[in-house]
Protein backbone atom coordinates (compact mmCIF):
# COMPACT_ATOMS: atom_id res chain seq x y z
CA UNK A 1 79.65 110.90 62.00
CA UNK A 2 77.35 108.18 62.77
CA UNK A 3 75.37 108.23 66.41
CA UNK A 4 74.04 105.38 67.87
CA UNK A 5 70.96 105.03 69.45
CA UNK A 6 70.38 103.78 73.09
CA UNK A 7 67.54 101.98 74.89
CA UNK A 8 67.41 99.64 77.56
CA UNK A 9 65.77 96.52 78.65
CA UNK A 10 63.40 97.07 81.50
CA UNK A 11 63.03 94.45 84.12
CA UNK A 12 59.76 93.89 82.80
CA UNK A 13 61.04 93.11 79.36
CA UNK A 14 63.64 90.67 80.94
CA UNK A 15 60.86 88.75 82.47
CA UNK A 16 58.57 88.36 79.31
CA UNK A 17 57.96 84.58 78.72
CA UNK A 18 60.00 83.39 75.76
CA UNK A 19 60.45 79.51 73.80
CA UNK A 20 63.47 77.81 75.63
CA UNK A 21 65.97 76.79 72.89
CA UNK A 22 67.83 73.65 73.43
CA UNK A 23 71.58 74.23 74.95
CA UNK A 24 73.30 72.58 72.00
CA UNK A 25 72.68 75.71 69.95
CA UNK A 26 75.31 77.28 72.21
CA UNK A 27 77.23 74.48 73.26
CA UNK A 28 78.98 73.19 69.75
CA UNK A 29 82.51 74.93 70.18
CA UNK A 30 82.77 76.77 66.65
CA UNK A 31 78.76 77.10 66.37
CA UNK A 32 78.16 81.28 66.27
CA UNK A 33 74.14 80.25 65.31
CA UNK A 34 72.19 82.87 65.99
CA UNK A 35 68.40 83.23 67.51
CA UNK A 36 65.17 83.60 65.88
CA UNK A 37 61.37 84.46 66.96
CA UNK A 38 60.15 81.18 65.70
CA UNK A 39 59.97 78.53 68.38
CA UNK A 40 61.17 75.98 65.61
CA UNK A 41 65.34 75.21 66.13
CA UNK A 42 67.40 76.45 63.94
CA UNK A 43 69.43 73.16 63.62
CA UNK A 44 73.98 73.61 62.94
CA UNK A 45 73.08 71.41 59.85
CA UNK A 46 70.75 73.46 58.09
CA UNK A 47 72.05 76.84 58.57
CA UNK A 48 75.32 78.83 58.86
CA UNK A 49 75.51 82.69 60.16
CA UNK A 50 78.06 84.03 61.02
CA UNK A 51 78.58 85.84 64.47
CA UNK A 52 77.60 89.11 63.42
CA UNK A 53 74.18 88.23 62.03
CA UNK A 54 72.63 88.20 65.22
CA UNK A 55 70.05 90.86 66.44
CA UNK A 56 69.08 92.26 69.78
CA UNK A 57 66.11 90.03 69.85
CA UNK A 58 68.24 86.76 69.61
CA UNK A 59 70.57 88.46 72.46
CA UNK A 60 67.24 88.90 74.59
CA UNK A 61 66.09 85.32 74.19
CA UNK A 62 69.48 83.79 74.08
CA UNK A 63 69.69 86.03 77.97
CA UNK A 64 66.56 84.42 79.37
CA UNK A 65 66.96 83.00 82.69
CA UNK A 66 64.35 80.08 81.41
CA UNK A 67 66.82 78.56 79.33
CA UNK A 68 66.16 75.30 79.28
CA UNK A 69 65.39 73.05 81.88
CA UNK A 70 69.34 71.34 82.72
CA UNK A 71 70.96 74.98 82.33
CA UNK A 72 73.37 75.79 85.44
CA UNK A 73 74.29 79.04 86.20
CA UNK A 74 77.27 77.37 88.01
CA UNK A 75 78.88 76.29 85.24
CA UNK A 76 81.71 78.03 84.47
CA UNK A 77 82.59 75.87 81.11
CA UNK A 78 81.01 78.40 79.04
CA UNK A 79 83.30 80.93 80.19
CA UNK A 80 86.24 78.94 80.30
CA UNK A 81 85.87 78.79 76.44
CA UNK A 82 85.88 82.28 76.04
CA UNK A 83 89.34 82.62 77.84
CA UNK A 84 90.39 80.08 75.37
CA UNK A 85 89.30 81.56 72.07
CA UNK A 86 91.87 84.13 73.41
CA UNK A 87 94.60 82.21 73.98
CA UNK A 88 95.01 80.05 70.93
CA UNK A 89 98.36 78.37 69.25
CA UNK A 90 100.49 77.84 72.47
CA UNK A 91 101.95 74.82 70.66
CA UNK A 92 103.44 77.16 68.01
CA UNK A 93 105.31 78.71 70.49
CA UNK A 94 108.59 77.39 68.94
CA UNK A 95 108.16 78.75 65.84
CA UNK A 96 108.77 82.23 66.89
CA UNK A 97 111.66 84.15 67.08
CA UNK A 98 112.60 86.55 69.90
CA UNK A 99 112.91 90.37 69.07
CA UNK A 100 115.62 91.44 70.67
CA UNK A 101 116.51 95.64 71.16
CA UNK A 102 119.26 97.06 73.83
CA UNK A 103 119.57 93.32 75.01
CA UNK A 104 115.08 93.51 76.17
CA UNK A 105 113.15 90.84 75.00
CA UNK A 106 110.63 93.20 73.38
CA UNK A 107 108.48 91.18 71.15
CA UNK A 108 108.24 87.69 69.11
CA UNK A 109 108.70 87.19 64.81
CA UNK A 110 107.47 84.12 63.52
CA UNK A 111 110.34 82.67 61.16
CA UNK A 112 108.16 82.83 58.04
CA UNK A 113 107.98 86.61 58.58
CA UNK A 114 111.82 86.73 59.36
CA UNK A 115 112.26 85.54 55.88
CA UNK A 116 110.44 88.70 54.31
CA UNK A 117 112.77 90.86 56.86
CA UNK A 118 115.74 88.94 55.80
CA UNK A 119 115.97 91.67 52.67
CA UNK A 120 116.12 94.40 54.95
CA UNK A 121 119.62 94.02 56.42
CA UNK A 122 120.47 97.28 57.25
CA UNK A 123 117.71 97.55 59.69
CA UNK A 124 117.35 93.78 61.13
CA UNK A 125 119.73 91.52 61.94
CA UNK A 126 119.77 87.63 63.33
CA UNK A 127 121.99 86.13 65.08
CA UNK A 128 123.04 82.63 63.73
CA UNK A 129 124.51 81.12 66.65
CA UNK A 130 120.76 80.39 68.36
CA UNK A 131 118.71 77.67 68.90
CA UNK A 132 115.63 77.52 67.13
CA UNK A 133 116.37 75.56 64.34
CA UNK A 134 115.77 78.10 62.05
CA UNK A 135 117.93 79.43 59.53
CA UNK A 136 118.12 83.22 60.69
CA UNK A 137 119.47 81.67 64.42
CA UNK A 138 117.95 82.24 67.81
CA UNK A 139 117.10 85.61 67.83
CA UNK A 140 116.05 89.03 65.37
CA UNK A 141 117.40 92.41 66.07
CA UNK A 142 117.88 96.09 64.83
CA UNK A 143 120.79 96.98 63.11
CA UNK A 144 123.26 98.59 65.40
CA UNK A 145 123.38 101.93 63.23
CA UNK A 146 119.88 102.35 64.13
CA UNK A 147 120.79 104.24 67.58
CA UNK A 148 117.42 106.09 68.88
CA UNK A 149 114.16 105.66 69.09
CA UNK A 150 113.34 107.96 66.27
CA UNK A 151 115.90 105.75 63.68
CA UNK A 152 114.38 103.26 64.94
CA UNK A 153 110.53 103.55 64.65
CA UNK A 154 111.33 105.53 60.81
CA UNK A 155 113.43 102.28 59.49
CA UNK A 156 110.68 100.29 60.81
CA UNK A 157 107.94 102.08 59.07
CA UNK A 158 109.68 102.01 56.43
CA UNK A 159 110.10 97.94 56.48
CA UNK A 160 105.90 97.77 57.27
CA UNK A 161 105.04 100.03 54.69
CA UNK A 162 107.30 97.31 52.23
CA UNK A 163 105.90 94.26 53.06
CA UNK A 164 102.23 95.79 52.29
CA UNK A 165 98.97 94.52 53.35
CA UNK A 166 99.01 91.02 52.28
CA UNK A 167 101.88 90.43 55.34
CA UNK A 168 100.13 93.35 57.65
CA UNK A 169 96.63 94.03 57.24
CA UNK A 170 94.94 96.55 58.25
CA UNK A 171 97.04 99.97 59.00
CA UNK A 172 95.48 102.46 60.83
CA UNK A 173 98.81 105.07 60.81
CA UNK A 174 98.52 104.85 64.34
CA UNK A 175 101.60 104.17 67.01
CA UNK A 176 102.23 101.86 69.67
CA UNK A 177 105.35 102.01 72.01
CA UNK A 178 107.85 99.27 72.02
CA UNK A 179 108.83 98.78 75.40
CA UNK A 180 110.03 95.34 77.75
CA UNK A 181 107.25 96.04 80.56
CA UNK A 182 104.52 98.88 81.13
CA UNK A 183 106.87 101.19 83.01
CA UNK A 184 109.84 100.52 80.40
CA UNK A 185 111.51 103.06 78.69
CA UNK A 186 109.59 103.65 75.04
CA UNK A 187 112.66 101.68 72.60
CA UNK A 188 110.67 102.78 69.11
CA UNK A 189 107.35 103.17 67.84
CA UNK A 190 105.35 100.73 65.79
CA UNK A 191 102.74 101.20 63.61
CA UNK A 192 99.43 99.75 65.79
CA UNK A 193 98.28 96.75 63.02
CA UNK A 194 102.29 95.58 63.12
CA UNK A 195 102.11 94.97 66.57
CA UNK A 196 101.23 91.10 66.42
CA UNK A 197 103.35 90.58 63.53
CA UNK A 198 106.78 91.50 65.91
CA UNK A 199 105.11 90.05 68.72
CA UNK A 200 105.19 93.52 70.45
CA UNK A 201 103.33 93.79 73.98
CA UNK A 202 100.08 95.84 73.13
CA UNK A 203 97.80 97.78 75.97
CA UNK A 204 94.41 98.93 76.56
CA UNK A 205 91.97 100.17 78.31
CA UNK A 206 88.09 98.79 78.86
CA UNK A 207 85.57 100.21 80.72
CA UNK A 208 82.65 98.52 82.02
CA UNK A 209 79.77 101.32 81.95
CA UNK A 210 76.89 100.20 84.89
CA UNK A 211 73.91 101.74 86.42
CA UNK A 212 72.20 100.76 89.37
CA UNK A 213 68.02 100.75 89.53
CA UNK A 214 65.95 99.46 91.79
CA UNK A 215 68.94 97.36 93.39
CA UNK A 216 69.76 95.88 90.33
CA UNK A 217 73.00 96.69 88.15
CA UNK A 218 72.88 96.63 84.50
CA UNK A 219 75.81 97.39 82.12
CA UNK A 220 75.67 98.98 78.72
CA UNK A 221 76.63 97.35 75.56
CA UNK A 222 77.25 98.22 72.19
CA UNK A 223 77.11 96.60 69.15
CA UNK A 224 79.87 97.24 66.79
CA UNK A 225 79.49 98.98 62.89
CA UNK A 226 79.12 96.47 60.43
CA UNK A 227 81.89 97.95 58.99
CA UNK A 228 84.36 98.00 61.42
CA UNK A 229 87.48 95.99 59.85
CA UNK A 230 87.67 93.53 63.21
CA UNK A 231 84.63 91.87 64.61
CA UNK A 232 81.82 93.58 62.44
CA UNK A 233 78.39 93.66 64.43
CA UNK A 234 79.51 91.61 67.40
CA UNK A 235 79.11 92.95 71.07
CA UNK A 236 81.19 94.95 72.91
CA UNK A 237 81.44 96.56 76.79
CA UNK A 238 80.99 100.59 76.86
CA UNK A 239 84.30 102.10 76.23
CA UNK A 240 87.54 100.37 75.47
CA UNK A 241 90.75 101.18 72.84
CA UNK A 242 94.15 100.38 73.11
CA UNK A 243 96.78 102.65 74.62
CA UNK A 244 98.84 104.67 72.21
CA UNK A 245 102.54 106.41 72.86
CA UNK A 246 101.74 109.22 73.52
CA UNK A 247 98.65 109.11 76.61
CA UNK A 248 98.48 107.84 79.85
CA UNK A 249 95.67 105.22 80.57
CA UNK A 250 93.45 108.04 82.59
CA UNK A 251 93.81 110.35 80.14
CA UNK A 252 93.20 107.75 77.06
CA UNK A 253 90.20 106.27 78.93
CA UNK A 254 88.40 109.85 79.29
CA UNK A 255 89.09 110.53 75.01
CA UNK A 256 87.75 106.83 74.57
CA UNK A 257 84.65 107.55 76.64
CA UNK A 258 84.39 110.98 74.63
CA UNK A 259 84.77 109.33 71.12
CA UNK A 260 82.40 106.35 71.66
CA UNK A 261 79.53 106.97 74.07
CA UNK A 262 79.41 110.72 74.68
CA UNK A 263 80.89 110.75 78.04
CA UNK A 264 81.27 113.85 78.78
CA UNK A 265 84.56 114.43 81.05
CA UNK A 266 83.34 115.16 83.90
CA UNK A 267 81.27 111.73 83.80
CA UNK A 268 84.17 110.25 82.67
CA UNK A 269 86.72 111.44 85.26
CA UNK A 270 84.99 109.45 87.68
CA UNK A 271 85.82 105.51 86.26
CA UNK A 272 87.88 103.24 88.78
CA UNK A 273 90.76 101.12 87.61
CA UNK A 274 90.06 97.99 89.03
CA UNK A 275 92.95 95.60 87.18
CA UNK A 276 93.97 94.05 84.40
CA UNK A 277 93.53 91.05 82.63
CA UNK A 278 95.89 90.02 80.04
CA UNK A 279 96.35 86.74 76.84
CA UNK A 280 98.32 85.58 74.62
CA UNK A 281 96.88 84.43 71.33
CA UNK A 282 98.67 83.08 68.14
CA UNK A 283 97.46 83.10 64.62
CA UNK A 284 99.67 82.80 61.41
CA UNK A 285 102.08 84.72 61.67
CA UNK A 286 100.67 87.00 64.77
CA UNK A 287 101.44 86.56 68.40
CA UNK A 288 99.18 88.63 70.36
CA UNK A 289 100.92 89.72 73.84
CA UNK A 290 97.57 92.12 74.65
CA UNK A 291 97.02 93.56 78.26
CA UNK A 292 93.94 95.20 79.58
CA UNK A 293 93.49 97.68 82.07
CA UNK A 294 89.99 97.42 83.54
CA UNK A 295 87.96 100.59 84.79
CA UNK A 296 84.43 100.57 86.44
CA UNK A 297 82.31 103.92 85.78
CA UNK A 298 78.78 103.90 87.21
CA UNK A 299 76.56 105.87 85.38
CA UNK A 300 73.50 108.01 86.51
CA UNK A 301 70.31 106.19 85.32
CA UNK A 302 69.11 108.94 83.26
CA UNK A 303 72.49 109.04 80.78
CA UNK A 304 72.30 107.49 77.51
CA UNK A 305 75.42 106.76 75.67
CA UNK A 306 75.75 108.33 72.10
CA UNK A 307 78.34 107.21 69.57
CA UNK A 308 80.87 110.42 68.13
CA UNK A 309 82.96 108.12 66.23
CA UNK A 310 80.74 105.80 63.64
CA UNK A 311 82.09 102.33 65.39
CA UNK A 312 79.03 101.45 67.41
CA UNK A 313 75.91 100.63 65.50
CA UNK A 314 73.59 100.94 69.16
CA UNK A 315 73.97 100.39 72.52
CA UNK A 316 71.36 98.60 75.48
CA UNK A 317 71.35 98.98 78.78
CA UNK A 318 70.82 95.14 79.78
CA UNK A 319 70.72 93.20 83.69
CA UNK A 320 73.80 91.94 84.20
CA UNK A 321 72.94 88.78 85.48
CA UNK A 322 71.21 88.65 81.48
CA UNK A 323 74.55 89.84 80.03
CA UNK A 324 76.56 86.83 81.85
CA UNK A 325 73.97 84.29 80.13
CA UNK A 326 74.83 85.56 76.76
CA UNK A 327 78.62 84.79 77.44
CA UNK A 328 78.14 81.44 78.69
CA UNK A 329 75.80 80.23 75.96
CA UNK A 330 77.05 82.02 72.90
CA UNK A 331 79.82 83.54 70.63
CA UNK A 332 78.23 86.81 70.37
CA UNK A 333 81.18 88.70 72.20
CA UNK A 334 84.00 90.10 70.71
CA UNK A 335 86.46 87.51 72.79
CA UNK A 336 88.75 90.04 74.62
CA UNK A 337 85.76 92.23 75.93
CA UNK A 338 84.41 88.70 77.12
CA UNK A 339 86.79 88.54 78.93
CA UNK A 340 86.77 91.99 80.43
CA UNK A 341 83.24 91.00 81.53
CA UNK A 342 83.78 88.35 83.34
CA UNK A 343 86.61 90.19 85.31
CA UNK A 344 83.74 92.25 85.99
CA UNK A 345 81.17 89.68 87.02
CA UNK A 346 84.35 88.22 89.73
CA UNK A 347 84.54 91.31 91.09
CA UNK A 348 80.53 92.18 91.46
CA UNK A 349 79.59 88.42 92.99
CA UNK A 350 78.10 87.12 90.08
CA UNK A 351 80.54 84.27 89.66
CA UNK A 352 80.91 82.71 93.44
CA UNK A 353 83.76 80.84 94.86
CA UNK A 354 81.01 77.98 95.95
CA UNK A 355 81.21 77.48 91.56
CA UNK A 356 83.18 74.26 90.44
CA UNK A 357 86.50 75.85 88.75
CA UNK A 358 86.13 79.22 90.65
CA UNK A 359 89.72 79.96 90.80
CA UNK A 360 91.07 78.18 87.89
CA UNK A 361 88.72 80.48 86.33
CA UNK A 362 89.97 83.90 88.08
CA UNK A 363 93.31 82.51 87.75
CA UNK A 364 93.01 82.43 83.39
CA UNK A 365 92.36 85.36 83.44
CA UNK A 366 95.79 86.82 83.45
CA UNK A 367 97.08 83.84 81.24
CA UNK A 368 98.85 86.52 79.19
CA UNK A 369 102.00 88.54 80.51
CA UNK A 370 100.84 90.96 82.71
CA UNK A 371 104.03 92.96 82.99
């Protein structure tokens, strides 16, 4: 296994002159430029990076509170275009199917995929009296024969495993529960990559890991393995994973803080929930229905996390007034731990109601279905 080292910024570091870089290097809405030690501007037109090229030493300067000399702290824009890069393709809303099991609403197909599950008619079926204008009807279901849970999530399998990676990327052999709501009754298991693809209500959990010195907090973040399959090299929050059939959140959350910063247990056992946040994002033929669970766990000062599981190339311990900079000015974020941030920065008083947007804000971030 790889570990991952860990070192933090002191608050000596964080107040170390640095060049201020003009504001439209994090401004342009698909720009992911990165930061350099020369003073000179790396201008959109001359370079292209992608978001994963970045090192700590652009996060430090891009976290400066010297900025530039019109940067607010107030505005809340920058954020508000992180809760949209996770809530794309609401306009392709009508192109989806509903998944329909034991008469729940349980998930979404788009009707390009329906056509690919069209050959499978003794495990889905469509009923052609709906109202979408498609050709399969209003609606996709499971064949009646297909009577438990256990039928169920083995015909399915069986249907992913068919339409191969080109339809489904990504399999990880790992299961998800198909359920209406949280506290629903499991219907079947899904492999976890097939999840968007049906439209299937996914869960998590992310931690926020913080430490408290000198009455300031700081939270630790990682930055991902390059080769992770999703988001290579971008930044992450301490702990998070997503919640599979078989473990309750608490009991997830502690294996999670195990597997990718060391936390021992009885560290571990100590995290708050604090909420949820929750989006809905569309792409292709996915339709992301993701909610979070959000847990606090303040850490002694003298811990360093240590990565079991190869998926965390290093981690710094960073002010947290520093770490809400870097989300407002750049891309550098995988998008849903963004958002788990800012949750975090409501909560801790570092976004303020006196801010323009305050509660539109707050309110986006449940702009999924939090159910």
């Amino acid at each position: 296994m790889a570990s991952a080292g860990a070192s933090h910024l002191s608050p000596a570091m964080a107040s170390l002159p640095s060049p201020l870089l003009p504001r439209a290097l994090f401004s342009r809405p698909i720009s992911l430029l990165p930061f350099r030690r020369s003073t000179k501007c790396v201008s959109h037109q001359s370079a292209s990076f992608s978001a994963s090229t970045f090192t700590w030493d652009d996060f430090l300067q891009a976290s400066r509170p010297q900025y530039s000399d019109d940067d607010d702290s107030s505005d809340l824009a920058g954020f508000v275009e992180k809760i949209r890069l996770c809530n794309r393709g609401s306009e392709m809303l009508s192109d989806f199917l509903p998944f329909v099991v034991e008469d729940q609403i349980v998930g979404y197909v788009h009707h390009g995929l329906a056509d690919h599950l069209g050959r499978f008619d003794d495990v889905f079926t469509f009923d052609r009296d709906g109202f979408n204008g498609s050709r399969f009807g209003g609606r996709v279901s499971l064949h009646p024969s297909l009577e438990t849970p256990e039928d169920r999530t083995e015909a399915v399998a069986h249907v992913v495993k068919c339409l191969g990676r080109e339809l489904i990327p990504g399999i990880r052999n790992e299961l998800y529960p198909v359920k209406s709501s949280f506290g629903g009754s499991i219907i079947f298991s899904l492999e976890r990559a097939a999840a968007p693809y049906f439209g299937i209500k996914a869960y998590g959990v992310h931690m926020n890991g913080y430490v408290e010195m000198d009455g300031q907090e700081y939270l630790w973040i990682g930055k991902r393995s390059q080769v992770k399959p999703t988001y290579p090299g971008m930044l992450d929050h301490l702990v998070a994973g997503g919640l599979p059939h078989d473990l309750a959140c608490g009991e997830n959350l502690m294996k999670e803080c195990e597997e990718e910063a060391g936390i021992p247990r009885i560290i571990s056992c100590g995290a708050i929930p604090v909420g949820a946040v929750s989006y809905m994002d569309i792409d292709g033929y996915s339709y992301k229905r993701d909610v979070l669970f959000c847990y606090d766990l303040k850490l002694p000062e003298g811990f360093k996390p240590n990565n079991q599981d190869g998926e965390v190339e290093s981690f710094k311990l960073i002010p947290v007034a520093q770490v809400a900079n870097v989300i407002r000015r750049t891309k550098f974020f995988k998008p849903n731990c963004a958002l788990v941030i800012t949750d975090f920065l409501f909560r801790h008083g570092y976004i303020k109601p006196e801010y323009t947007g305050y509660l539109d804000l707050l309110h986006s971030l449940k702009s999924g279905d939090c159910s």
